[in-house]
Every structure is written in C-alpha cells, then in structure tokens.
Protein backbone atom coordinates (compact mmCIF):
# COMPACT_ATOMS: atom_id res chain seq x y z
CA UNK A 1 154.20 -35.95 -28.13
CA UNK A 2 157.89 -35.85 -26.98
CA UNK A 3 158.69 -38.49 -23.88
CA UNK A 4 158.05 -35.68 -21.01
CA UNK A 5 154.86 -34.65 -22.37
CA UNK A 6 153.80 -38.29 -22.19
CA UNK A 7 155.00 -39.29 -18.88
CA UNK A 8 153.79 -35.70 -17.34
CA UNK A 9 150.38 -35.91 -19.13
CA UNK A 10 149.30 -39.16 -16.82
CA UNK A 11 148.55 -37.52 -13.28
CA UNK A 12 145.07 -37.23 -12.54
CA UNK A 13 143.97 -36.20 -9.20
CA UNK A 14 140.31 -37.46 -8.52
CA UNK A 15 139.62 -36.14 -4.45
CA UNK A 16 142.92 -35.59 -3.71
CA UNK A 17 144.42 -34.86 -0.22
CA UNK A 18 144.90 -31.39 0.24
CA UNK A 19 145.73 -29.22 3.64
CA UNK A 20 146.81 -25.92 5.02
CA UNK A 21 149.03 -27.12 7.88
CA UNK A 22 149.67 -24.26 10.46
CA UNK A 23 151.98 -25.28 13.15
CA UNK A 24 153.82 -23.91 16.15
CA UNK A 25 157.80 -25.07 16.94
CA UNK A 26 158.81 -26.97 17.70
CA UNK A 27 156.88 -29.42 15.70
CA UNK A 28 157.78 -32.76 13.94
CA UNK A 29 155.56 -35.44 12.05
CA UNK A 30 156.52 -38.85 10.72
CA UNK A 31 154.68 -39.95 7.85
CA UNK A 32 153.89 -43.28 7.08
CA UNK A 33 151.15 -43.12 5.14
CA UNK A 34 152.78 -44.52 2.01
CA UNK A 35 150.99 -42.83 -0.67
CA UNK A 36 152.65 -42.55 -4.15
CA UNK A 37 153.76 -38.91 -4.53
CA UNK A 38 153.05 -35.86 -1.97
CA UNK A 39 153.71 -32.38 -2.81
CA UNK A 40 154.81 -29.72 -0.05
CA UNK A 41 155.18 -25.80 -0.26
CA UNK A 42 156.75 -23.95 2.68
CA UNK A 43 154.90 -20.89 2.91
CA UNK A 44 156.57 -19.79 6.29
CA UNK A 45 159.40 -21.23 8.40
CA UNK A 46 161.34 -24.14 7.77
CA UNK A 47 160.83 -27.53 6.99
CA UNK A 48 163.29 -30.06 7.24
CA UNK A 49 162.66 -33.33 5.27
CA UNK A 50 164.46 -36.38 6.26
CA UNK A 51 163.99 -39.96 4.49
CA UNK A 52 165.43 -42.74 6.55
CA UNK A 53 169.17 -43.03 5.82
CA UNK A 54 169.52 -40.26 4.11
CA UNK A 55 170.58 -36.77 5.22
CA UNK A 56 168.54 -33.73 6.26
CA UNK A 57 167.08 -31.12 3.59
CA UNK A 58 165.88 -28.22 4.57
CA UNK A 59 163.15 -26.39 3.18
CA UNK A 60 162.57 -22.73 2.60
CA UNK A 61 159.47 -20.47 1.93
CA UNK A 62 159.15 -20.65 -1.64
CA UNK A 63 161.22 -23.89 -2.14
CA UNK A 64 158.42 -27.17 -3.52
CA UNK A 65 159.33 -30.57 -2.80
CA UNK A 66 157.75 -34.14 -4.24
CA UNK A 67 158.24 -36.84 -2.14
CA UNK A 68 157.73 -40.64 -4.05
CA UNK A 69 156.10 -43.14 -2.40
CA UNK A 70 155.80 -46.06 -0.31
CA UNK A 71 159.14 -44.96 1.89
CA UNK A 72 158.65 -43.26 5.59
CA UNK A 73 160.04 -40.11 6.45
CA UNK A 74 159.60 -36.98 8.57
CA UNK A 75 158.74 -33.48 7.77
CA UNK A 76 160.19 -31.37 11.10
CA UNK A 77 160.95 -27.65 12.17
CA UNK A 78 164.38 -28.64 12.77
CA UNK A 79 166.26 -32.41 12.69
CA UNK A 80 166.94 -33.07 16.02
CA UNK A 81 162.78 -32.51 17.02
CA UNK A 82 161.03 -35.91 18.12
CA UNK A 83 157.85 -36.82 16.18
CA UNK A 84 154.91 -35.46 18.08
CA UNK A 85 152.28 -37.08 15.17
CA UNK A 86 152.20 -39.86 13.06
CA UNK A 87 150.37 -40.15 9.60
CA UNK A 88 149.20 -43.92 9.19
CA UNK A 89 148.11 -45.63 6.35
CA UNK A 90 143.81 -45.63 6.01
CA UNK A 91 144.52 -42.14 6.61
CA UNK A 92 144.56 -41.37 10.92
CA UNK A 93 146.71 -38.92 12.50
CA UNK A 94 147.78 -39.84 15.93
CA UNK A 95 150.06 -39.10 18.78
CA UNK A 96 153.04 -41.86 18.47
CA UNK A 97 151.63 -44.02 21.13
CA UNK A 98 147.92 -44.16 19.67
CA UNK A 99 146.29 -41.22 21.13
CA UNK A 100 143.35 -39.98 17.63
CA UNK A 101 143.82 -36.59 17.13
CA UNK A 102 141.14 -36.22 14.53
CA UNK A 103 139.24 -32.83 16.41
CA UNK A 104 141.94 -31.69 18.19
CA UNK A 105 143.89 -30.68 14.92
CA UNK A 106 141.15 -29.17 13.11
CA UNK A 107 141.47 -25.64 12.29
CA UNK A 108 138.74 -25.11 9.80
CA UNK A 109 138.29 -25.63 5.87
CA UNK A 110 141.24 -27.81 4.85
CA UNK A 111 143.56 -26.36 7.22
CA UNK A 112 144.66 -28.76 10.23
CA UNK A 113 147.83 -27.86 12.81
CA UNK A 114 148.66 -26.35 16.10
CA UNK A 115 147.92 -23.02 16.03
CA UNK A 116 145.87 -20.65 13.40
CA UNK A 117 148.85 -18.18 13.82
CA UNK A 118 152.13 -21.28 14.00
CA UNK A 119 155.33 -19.62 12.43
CA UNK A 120 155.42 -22.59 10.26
CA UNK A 121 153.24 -23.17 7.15
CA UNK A 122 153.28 -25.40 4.42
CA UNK A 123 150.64 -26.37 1.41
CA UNK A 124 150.87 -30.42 0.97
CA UNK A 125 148.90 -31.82 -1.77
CA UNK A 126 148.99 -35.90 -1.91
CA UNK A 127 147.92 -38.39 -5.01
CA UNK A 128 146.19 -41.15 -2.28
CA UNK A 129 145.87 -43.88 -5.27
CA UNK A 130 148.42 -45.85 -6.62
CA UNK A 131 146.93 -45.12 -10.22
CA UNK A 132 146.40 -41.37 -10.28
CA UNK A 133 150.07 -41.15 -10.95
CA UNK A 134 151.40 -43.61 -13.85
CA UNK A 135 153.82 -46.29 -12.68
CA UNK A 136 156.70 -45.21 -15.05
CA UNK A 137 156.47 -41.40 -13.93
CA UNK A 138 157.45 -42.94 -10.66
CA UNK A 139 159.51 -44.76 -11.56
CA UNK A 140 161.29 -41.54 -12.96
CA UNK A 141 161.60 -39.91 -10.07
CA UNK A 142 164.40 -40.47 -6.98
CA UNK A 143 162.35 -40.61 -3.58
CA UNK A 144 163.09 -36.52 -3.25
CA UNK A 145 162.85 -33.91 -5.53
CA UNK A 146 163.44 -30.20 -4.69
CA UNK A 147 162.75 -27.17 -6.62
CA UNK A 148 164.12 -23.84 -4.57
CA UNK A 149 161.90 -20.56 -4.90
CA UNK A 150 165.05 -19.24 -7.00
CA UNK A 151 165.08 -21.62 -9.80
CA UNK A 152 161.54 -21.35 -11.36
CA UNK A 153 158.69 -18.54 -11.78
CA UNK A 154 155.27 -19.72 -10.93
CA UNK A 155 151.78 -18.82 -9.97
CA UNK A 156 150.52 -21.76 -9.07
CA UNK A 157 151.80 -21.82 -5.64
CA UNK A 158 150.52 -18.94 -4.91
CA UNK A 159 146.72 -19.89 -6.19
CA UNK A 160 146.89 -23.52 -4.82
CA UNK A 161 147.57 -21.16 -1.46
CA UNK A 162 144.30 -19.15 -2.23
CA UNK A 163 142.25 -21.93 -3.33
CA UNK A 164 142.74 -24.95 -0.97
CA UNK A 165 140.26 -22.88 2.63
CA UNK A 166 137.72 -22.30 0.16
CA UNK A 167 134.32 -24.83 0.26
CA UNK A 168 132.40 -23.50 -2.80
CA UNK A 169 130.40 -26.16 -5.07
CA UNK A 170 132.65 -27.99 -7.46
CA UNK A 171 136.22 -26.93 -5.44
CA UNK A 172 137.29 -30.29 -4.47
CA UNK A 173 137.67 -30.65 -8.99
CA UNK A 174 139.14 -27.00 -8.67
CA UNK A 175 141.98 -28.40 -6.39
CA UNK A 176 142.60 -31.32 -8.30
CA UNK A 177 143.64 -30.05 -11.17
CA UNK A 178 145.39 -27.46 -9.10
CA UNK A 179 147.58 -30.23 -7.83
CA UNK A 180 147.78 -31.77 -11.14
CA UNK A 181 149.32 -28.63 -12.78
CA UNK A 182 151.37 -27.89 -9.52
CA UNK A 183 153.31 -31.48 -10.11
CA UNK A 184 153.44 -30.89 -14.02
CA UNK A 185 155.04 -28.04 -13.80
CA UNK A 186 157.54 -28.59 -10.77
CA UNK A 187 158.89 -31.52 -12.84
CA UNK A 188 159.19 -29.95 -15.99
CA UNK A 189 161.48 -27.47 -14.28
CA UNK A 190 163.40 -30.26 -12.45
CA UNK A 191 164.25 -32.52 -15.25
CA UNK A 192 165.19 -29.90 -17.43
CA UNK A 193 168.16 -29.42 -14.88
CA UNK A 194 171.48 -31.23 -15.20
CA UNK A 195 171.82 -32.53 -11.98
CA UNK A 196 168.30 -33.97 -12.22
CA UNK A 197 169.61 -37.34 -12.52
CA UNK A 198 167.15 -37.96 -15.39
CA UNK A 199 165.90 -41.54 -16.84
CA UNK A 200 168.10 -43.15 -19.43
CA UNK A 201 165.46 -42.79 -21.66
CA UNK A 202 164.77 -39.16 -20.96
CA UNK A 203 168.68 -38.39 -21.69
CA UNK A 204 168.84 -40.38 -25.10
CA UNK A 205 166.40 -37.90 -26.64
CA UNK A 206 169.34 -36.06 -27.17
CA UNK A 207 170.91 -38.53 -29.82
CA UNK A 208 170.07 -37.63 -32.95
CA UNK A 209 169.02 -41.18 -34.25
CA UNK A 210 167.91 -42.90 -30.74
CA UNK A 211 166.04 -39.31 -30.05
CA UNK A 212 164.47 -39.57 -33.52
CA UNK A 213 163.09 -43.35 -32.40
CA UNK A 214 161.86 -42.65 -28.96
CA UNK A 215 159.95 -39.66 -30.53
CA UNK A 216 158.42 -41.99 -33.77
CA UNK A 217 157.53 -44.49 -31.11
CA UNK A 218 155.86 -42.09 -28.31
CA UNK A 219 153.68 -39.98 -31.04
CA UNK A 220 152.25 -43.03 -32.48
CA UNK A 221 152.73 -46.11 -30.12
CA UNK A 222 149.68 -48.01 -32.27
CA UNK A 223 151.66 -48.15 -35.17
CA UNK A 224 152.65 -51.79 -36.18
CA UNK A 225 156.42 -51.05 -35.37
CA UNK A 226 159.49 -53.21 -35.91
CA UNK A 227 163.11 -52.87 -35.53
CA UNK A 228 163.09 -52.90 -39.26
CA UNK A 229 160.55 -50.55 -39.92
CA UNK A 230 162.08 -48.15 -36.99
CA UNK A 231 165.59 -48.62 -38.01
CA UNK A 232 164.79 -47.76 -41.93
CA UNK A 233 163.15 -44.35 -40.76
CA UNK A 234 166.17 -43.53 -38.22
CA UNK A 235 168.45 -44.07 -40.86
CA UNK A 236 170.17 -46.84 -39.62
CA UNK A 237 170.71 -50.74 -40.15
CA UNK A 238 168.30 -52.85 -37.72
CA UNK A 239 171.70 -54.08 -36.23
CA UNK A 240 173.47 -50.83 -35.19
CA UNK A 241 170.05 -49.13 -34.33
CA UNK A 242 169.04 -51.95 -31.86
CA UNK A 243 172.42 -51.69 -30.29
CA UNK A 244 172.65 -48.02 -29.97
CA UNK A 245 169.21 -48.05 -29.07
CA UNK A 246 169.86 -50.58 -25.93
CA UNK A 247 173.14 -49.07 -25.10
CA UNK A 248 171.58 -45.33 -24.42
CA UNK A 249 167.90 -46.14 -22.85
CA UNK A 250 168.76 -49.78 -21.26
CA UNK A 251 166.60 -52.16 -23.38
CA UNK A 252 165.86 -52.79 -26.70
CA UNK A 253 163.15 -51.16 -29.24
CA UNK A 254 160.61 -53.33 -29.00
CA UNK A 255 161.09 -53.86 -25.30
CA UNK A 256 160.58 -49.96 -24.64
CA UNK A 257 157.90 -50.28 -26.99
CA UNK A 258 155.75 -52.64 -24.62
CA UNK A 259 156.55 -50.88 -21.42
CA UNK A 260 155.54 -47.92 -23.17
CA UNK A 261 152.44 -48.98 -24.35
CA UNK A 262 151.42 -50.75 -21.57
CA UNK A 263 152.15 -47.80 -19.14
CA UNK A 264 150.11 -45.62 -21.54
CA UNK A 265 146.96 -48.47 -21.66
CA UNK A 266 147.08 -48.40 -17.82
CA UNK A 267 146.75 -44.67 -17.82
CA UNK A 268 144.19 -45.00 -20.27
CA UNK A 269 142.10 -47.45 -18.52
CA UNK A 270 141.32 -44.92 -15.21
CA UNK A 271 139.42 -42.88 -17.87
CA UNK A 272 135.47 -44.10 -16.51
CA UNK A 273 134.01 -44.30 -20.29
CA UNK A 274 136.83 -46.65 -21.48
CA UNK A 275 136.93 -50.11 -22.77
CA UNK A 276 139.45 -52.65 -22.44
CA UNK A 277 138.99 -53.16 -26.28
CA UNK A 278 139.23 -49.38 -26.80
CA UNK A 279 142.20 -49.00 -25.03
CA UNK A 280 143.83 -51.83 -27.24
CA UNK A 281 142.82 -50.06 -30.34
CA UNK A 282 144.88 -47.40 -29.24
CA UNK A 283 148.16 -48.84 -28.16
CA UNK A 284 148.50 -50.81 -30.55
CA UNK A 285 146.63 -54.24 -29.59
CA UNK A 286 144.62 -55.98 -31.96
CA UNK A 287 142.29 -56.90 -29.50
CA UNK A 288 140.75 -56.75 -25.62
CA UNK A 289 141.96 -60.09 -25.14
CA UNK A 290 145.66 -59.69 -26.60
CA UNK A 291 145.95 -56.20 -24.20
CA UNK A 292 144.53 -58.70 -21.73
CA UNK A 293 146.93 -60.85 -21.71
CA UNK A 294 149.69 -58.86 -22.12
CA UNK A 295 148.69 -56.49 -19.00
CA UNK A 296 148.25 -59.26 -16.35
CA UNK A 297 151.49 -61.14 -17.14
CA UNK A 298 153.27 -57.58 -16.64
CA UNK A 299 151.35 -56.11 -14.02
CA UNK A 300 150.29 -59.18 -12.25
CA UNK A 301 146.84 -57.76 -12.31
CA UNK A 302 143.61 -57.59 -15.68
CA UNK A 303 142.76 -54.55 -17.19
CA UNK A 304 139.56 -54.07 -14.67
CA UNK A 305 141.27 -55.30 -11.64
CA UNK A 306 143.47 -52.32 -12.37
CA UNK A 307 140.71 -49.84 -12.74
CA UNK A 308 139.27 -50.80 -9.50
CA UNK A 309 142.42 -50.77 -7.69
CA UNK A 310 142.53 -47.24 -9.35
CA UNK A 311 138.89 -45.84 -8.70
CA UNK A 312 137.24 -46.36 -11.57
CA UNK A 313 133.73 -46.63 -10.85
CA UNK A 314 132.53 -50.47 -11.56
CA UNK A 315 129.41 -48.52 -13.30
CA UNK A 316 131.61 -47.33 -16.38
CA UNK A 317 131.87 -51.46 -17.36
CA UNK A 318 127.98 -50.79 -17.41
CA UNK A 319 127.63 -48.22 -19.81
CA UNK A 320 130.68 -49.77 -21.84
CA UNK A 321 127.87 -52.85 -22.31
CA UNK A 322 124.74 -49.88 -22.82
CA UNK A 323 126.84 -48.60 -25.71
CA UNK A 324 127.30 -52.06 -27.20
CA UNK A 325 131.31 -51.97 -26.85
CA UNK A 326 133.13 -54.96 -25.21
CA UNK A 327 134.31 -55.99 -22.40
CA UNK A 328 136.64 -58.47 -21.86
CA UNK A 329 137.02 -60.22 -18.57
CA UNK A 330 140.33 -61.78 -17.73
CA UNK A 331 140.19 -65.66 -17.98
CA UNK A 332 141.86 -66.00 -14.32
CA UNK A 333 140.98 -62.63 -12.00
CA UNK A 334 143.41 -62.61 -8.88
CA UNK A 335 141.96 -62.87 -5.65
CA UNK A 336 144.32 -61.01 -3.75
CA UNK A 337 143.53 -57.31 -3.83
CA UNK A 338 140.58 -57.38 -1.40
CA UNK A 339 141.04 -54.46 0.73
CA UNK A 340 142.59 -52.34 -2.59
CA UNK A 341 138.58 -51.02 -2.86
CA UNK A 342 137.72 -48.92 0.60
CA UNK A 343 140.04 -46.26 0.36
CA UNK A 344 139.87 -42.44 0.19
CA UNK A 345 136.12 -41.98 1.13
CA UNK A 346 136.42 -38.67 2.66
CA UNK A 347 135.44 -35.34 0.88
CA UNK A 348 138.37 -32.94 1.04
CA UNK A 349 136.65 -30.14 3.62
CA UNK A 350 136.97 -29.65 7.04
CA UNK A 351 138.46 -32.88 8.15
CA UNK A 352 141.19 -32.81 5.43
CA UNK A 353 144.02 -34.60 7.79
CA UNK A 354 141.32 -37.51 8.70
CA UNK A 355 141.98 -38.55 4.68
CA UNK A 356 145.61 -38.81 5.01
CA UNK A 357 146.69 -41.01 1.86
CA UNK A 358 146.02 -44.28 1.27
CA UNK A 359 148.67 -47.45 0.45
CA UNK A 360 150.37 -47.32 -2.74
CA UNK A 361 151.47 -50.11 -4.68
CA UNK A 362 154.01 -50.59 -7.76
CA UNK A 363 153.66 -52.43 -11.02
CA UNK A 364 156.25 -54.17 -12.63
CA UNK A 365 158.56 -52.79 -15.29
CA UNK A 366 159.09 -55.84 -17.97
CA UNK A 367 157.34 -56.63 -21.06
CA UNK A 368 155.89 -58.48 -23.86
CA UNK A 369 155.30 -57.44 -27.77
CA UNK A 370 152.06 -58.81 -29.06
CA UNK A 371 153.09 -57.84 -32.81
CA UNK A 372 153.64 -60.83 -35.58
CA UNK A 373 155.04 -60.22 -39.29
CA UNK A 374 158.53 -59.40 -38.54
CA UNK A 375 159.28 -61.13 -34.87
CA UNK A 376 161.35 -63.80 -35.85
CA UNK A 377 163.80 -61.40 -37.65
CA UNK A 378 163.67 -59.15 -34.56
CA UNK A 379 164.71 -61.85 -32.74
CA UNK A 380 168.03 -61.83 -34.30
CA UNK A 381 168.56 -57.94 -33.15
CA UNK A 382 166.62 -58.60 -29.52
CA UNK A 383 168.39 -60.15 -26.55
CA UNK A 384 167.75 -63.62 -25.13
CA UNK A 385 164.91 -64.51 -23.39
CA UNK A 386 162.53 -61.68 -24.08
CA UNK A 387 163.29 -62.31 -28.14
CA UNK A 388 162.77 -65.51 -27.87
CA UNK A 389 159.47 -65.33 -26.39
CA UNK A 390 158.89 -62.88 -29.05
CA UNK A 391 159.40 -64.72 -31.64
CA UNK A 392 157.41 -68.18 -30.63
CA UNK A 393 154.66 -65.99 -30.23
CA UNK A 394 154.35 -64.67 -33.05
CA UNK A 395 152.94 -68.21 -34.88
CA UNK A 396 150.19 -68.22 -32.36
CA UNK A 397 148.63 -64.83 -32.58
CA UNK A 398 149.12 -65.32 -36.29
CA UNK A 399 146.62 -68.11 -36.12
CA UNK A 400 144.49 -66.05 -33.84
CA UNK A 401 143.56 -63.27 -35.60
C-alpha cells in the first residue's frame, strides 16, 4: 500500500448527509455546521464559495469542491448576496434571525431549496462524524480544494446525481459509498497535481531512499521496525537515513511510524466487529493495553471512547466478549465527551437538510513508539524529548511483556 492508498482508503460514510439543493437567485447560505469534510457539485449556475478571510471562488457546472472542517463559510450565487439561511450545528436550517425552516424547504426525496425549477443546482454530500474521515487525511488537506470539470473524467458525478432522489430499500448504503468513492477519487486527481500543495510526507515518496522507507513502513506498519533495521534495507547508515528522513517528511522514522500507526488503529477501531486487542495485533502493539495507552496520551481519548465518539455501536464490545476476544477498558475514561453520542439520528430521505452535519472535532498529531530492543540506540539518531521518552520506556515494557 503506497501512502495515498492508505490515507484515501479511511473514509467511511455510515448515513451520510446527502441533498439535491435547487435554488432560485439570488440565493446565499452560511454554513456553520462544522462538520469535517463536505463535498459540492454544481450541476447548474454558479456557486461562489467564500471562507472567512479568504477570497471568493467561484464554482462552475462540472467543477467539485471539498470543503475541511470545523471553519464557517458561505456557499452564494454571487459574493456580494446576504445570507438568507444558516446551517447550525445539531443539524437546523434557519433564517439568520431564528425563523425553522424545516417544511418550508422541502422539495421531496433528498432534495431541499427554493424552487423545483431554481437556475442553480448543486449535489453536496457531507461526512457528519468526526471519525468517518481519518484525522491525518484532514490533516492533508488545505480548508478548500477544487477540481474544475476540465481537469478529470468521471462518472461518478453524474450517478451520485441519479442516485441521491431515489428511496429504494438499502439506498441510504448505496449513497454512502457513492460519497465515499466521489471523495477518493476527487483527491486522487488533486494531489496528483503540482500546485496541490501536497503533505511533506506525500512529496518525499519521490526520494529514492526516504520513498523506499515510507513505502516499507506503510505496507507493513506491524513489523517490529527500527531506525536500524529501516536504514539497513534503504541502504543507508541509521545516521544519514534518520536525517534525510526528518529533513524531507518533518519528523523522524520512528515518530512517523507512531502517527502512522496510530492514525491507522483509529481507523481500524470504527470497524463494529473489532477489538482493541485486535487492532493492536495489527499495528504493531503487543497488546490492548500498550495500544491503550499509547492512543489516549495522543488522542486525549481510549480506544472505545473513540469508537463511540465515532458511531460504533456499544453492542460490537458485546459480541467482542460472545466471541471470547478482549476488551480492554482504559484505566482512567474521560468524562468530558457527553454530548459526542446524540448526533446524526435522521435517515437520509425526505427531510435531508433537517440532518445538516454534526460538530467535528480534531485529534492530535504527536506520538509515542511502544517498541523495545533497539530504543536506546535510536535514541542517539531521534531528537530530544520524544527519544528520550523512547528510550526510558523501553526498560519498562521490557519487564512487561
């Protein structure tokens, strides 16, 4: 698996927001409903997209645009139009002093506007929870991305377009992985541009050695890796590989390592069959409570606080117990994610602008290497602090296992 193919293979829609909006000019909406990542299509007419402090991009029929999460902005007919509806978190549509318009947009299956016949039309598709999309994809992407109709040839448009008024049995999993093919395949087009701005990491695949690294390391993150054992398959001294390595992704090795293995256990975790000690197995933990650990000191959150803040039903820890796996509960759960639970209720069907996206929230980026044998040479290659707590660690989990 090359580094787009993982980052690309995490989205996974599960009753995602979906609408046929149909609207007459002038026409203007501000949305701040703070959802990860929306996708819009003009189908006819304009669009004009406009993040705060930044400057006005228009949108053509044809043209696909992804939109990253939590920041406000407006989607208008033309610039200078004043928002006429808001889209609030918890997912209501109102006038921008208060006024509901839940019935008075409705226009049928999954289609919500103005007018049945507006000159303006546009396909949006939105991921409502934070974990449908992995953290580091975000992280990826600048807050707009823009694919015109002239720089990529695909049908999925057009089918998302055919798809989304239908309400036959089993269309709401139809549209999901509509949406989910819809983003895959806008981004492949837009990183492989050169004015994509890509990651750091994304660019270094290109090195011959650092490529060769990042590729060892993403097909097989539960392999025991070092420096050592990376740098004597890249070729290179442990030295001049953790240098070059740094210099063209932005951290070290075993740095990336963690974040990447961590990013992959977290979108691992949203499957509803996994275990926490499964999971570990395959990103290279040697246990539930080591991936355990590691998870909440990075993303502030335990392995099933995370599913629940991501949907997971709380009867998949049930049948991990029926089928006599484990389960490891986190020694200190946080008790701040209350209200992460009642989101996204609605069925995607008639009243497909009442489910307007729900609150996103971000995980942090930094990391920590559970591995032992080689650490405290490592250390001598790694950079301060994060080596350092390498390296005393090591003696511990020793012991432990």
């Amino acid at each position: 698996m090359d580094a787009l193919a993982g980052l690309l293979d995490g989205p996974r829609a599960r009753g995602a927001f979906l609408l046929r909006c149909v609207l007459d000019p002038p026409w203007s909406l501000r949305i701040r409903d703070e959802a990860p990542l929306s996708i819009v299509s003009v189908v006819r007419g304009d669009a004009w997209v406009m993040f705060d402090g930044a400057s006005p991009v228009c949108l053509r029929p044809g043209d696909v645009a992804v939109m990253r999460g939590p920041d406000h902005y407006t989607v208008a007919d033309d610039p200078g139009t004043v928002p006429q509806i808001v889209i609030h978190p918890g997912q209501r549509c109102t006038t921008p002093d208060g006024v509901d318009l839940h019935d008075e947009m409705d226009l049928g299956v999954r289609t919500w506007g103005t007018s049945a016949g507006g000159g303006s039309v546009m396909l949006t598709g939105t991921y409502q929870v934070n974990g449908e999309i992995s953290e580091r994809l975000l992280r990826a992407l600048p807050t707009l991305v823009v694919l015109r109709a002239g720089d990529w040839d695909s049908p999925l448009v057009g089918l998302l377009g055919a798809e989304i008024t239908r309400d036959d049995q089993g269309q709401s999993a139809v549209l999901d992985r509509l949406l989910d093919l819809l983003l895959i395949a806008v981004l492949r087009a837009w990183f492989s541009r050169p004015e994509a701005e890509a990651p750091a990491w994304y660019q270094a695949q290109t090195d011959p050695v650092v490529g060769r690294a990042l590729r060892m390391l993403h097909n097989n993150p539960a392999y025991p890796w070092t420096v050592a054992s990376l740098a004597a398959r890249s070729g290179l001294s442990r030295a001049a590989l953790a240098r070059r390595f740094a210099e063209l992704v932005g951290e070290p090795p075993m740095s990336y390592l963690t974040s990447w293995r961590l990013a992959l256990a977290a979108d691992l975790l949203r499957e509803p069959d996994a275990t926490v000690a499964a999971v570990a197995r395959q990103v290279g933990y040697g246990s539930a409570f080591a991936l355990s650990t590691a998870f909440k000191r990075v993303n502030g959150v335990s392995p099933q606080e995370h599913r629940k803040r991501s949907g997971v039903l709380a009867a998949s820890a049930g049948q991990a117990e029926l089928a006599g796996q484990e389960v490891v509960a986190d020694p200190a759960p946080p008790a701040e994610d209350q209200d992460a639970a009642q989101r996204g209720t609605h069925r995607g069907g008639q009243r497909g602008r009442d489910r307007l996206r729900a609150p996103a929230t971000a995980a942090a980026d930094e990391v920590d290497d559970q591995h032992r044998g080689e650490d405290d040479d490592e250390a001598r290659d790694e950079d301060g602090a994060r080596a350092h707590r390498f390296a005393t660690q090591a003696p511990v989990l020793s012991q432990i296992t």
